[in-house]
C-alpha atoms as a PDB file:
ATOM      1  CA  UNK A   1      -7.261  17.507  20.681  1.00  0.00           C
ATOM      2  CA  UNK A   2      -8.235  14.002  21.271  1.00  0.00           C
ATOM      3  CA  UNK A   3      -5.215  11.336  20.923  1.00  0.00           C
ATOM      4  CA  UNK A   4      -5.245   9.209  17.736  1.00  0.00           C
ATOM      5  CA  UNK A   5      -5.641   5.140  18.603  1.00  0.00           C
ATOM      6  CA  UNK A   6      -2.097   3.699  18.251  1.00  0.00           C
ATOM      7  CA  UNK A   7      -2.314   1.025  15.082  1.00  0.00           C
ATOM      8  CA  UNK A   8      -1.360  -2.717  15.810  1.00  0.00           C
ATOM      9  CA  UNK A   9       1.277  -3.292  13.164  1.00  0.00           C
ATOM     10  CA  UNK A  10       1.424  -7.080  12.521  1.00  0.00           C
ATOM     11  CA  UNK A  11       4.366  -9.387  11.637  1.00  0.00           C
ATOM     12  CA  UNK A  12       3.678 -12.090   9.176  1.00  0.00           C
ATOM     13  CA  UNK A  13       4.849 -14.452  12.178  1.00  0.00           C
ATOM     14  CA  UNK A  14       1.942 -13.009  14.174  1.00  0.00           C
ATOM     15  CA  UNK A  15      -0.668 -12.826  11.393  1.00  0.00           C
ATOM     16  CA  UNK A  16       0.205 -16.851  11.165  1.00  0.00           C
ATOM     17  CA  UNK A  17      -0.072 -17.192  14.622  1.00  0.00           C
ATOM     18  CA  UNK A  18      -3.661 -15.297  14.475  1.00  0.00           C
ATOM     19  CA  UNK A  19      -4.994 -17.888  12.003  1.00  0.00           C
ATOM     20  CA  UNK A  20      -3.204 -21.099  14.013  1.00  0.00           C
ATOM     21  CA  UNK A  21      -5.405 -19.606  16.844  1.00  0.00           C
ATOM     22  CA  UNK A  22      -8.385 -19.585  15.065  1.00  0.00           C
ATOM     23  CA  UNK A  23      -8.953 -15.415  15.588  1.00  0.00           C
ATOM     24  CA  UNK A  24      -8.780 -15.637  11.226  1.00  0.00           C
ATOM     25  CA  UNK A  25     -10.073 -18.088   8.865  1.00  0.00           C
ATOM     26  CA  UNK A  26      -6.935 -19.231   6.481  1.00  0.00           C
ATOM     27  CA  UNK A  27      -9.119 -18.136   3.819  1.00  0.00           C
ATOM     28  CA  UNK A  28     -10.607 -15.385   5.088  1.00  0.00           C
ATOM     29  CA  UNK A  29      -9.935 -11.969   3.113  1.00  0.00           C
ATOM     30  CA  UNK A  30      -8.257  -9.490   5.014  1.00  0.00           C
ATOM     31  CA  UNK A  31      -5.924  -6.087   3.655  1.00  0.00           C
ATOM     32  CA  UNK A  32      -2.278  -6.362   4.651  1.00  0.00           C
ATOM     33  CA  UNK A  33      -0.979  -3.563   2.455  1.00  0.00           C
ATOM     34  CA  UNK A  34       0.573  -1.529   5.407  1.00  0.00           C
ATOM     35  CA  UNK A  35       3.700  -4.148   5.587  1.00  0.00           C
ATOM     36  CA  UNK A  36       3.662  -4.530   1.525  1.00  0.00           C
ATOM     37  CA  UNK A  37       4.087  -0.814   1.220  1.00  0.00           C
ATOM     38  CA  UNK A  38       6.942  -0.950   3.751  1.00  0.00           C
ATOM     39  CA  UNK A  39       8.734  -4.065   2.183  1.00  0.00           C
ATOM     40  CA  UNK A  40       8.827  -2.163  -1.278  1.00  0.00           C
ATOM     41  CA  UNK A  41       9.782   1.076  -0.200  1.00  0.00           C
ATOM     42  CA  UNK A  42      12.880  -0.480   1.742  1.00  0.00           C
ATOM     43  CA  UNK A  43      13.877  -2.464  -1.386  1.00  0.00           C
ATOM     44  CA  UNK A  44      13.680   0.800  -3.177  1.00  0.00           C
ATOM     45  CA  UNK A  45      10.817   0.090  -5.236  1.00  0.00           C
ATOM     46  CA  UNK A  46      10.386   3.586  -6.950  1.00  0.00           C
ATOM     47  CA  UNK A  47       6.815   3.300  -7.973  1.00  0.00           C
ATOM     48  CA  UNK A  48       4.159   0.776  -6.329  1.00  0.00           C
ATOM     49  CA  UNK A  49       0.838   1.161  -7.228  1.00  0.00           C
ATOM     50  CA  UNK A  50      -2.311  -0.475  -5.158  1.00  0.00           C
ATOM     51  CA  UNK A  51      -5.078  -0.961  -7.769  1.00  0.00           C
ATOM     52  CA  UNK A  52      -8.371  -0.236  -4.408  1.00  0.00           C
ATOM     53  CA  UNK A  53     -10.922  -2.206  -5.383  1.00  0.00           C
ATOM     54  CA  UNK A  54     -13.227  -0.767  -3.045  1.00  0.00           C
ATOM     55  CA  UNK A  55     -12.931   2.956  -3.527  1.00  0.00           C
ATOM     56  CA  UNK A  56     -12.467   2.505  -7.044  1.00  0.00           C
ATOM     57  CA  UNK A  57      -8.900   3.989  -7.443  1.00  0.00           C
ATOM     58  CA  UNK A  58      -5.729   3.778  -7.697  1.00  0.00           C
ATOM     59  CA  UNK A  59      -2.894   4.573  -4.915  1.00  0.00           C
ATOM     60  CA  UNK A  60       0.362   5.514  -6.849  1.00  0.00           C
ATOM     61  CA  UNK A  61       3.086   5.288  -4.171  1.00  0.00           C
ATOM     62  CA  UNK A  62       6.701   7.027  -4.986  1.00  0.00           C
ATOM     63  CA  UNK A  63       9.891   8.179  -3.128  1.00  0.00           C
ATOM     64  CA  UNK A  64      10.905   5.696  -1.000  1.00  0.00           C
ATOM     65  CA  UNK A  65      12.443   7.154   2.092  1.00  0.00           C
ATOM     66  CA  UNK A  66      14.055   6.013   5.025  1.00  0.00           C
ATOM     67  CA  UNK A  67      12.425   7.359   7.871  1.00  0.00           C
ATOM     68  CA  UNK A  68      13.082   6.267  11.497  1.00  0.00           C
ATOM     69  CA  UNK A  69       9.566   7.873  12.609  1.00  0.00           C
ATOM     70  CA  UNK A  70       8.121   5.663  10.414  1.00  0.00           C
ATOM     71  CA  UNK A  71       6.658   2.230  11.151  1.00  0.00           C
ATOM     72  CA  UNK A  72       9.383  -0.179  10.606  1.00  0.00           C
ATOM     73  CA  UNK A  73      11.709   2.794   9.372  1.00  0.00           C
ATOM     74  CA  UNK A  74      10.224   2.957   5.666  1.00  0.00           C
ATOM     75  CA  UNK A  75       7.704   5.207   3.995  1.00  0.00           C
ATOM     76  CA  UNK A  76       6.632   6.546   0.767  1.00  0.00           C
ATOM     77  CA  UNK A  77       6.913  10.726   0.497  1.00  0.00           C
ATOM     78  CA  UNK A  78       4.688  10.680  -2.289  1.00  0.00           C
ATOM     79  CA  UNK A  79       1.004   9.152  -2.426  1.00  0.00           C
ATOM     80  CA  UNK A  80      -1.451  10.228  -4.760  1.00  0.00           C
ATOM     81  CA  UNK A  81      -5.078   8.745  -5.538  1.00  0.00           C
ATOM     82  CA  UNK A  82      -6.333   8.836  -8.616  1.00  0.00           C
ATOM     83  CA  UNK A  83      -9.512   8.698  -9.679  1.00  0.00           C
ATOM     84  CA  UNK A  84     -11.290   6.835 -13.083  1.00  0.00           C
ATOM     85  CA  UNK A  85     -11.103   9.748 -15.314  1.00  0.00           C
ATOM     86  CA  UNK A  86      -7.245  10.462 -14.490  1.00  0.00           C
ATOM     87  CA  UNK A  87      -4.261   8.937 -16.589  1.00  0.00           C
ATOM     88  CA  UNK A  88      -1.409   7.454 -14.827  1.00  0.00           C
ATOM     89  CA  UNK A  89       2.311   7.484 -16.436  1.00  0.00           C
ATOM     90  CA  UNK A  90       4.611   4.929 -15.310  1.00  0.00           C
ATOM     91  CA  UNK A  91       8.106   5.849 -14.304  1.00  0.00           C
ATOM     92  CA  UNK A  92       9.858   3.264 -16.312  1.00  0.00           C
ATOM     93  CA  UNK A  93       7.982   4.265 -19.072  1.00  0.00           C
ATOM     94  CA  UNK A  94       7.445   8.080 -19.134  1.00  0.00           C
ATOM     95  CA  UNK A  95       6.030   8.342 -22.737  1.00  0.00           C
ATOM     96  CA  UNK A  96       3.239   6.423 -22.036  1.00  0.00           C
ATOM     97  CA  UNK A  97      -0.213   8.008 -20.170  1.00  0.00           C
ATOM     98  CA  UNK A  98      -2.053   5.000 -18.897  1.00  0.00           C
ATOM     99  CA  UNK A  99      -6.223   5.564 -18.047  1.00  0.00           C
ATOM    100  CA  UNK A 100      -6.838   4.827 -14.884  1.00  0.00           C
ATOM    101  CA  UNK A 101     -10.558   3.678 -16.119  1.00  0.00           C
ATOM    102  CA  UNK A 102      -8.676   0.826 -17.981  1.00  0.00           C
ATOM    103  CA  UNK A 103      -7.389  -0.196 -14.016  1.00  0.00           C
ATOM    104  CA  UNK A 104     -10.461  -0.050 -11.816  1.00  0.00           C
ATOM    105  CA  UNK A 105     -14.112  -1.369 -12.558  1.00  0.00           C
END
């Protein structure tokens, strides 16, 4: 079994210095979710949802665990992708069934 390529994990401090250096446009558009998802899951965000634009559906993120394997020591144990024709229920609001189709185009 072939190795996986290690990912380069940027710090905002280095994504600044990649613009400063010209390697990114200031207003270029580029996906820095990997060290949002962390952020939230060590403030103990219990449910963070990514609304992906380009797959057309949304990430529902819950379970925020310590994890020292983990890149900077946070991770979510739960992920699940839902698709258009699925419903979503908040946890703060568990009532309430929310259509995905009302989220993505």
């Amino acid at each position: 079994m072939a190795n996986a390529t290690p990912i380069k994990r940027w710090t905002c401090l280095e994504y600044d210095r990649l613009i400063e250096t010209g390697v990114f446009g200031s207003g270029e558009r580029l996906e820095l979710l990997g060290g949002l998802r962390v952020s939230y899951a060590r403030a103990g965000l219990a449910d963070y949802w990514v609304v992906n634009l380009v797959d057309h559906v949304l990430e529902v993120h819950r379970e925020p665990l310590a994890d020292p394997a983990a890149p900077h020591g946070w991770r979510y144990a739960s992920v699940v992708t839902l698709r258009a024709a699925d419903t979503v229920t908040p946890l703060a609001a568990p009532g309430s069934a929310i259509p995905v189709a009302d989220l993505v185009p």
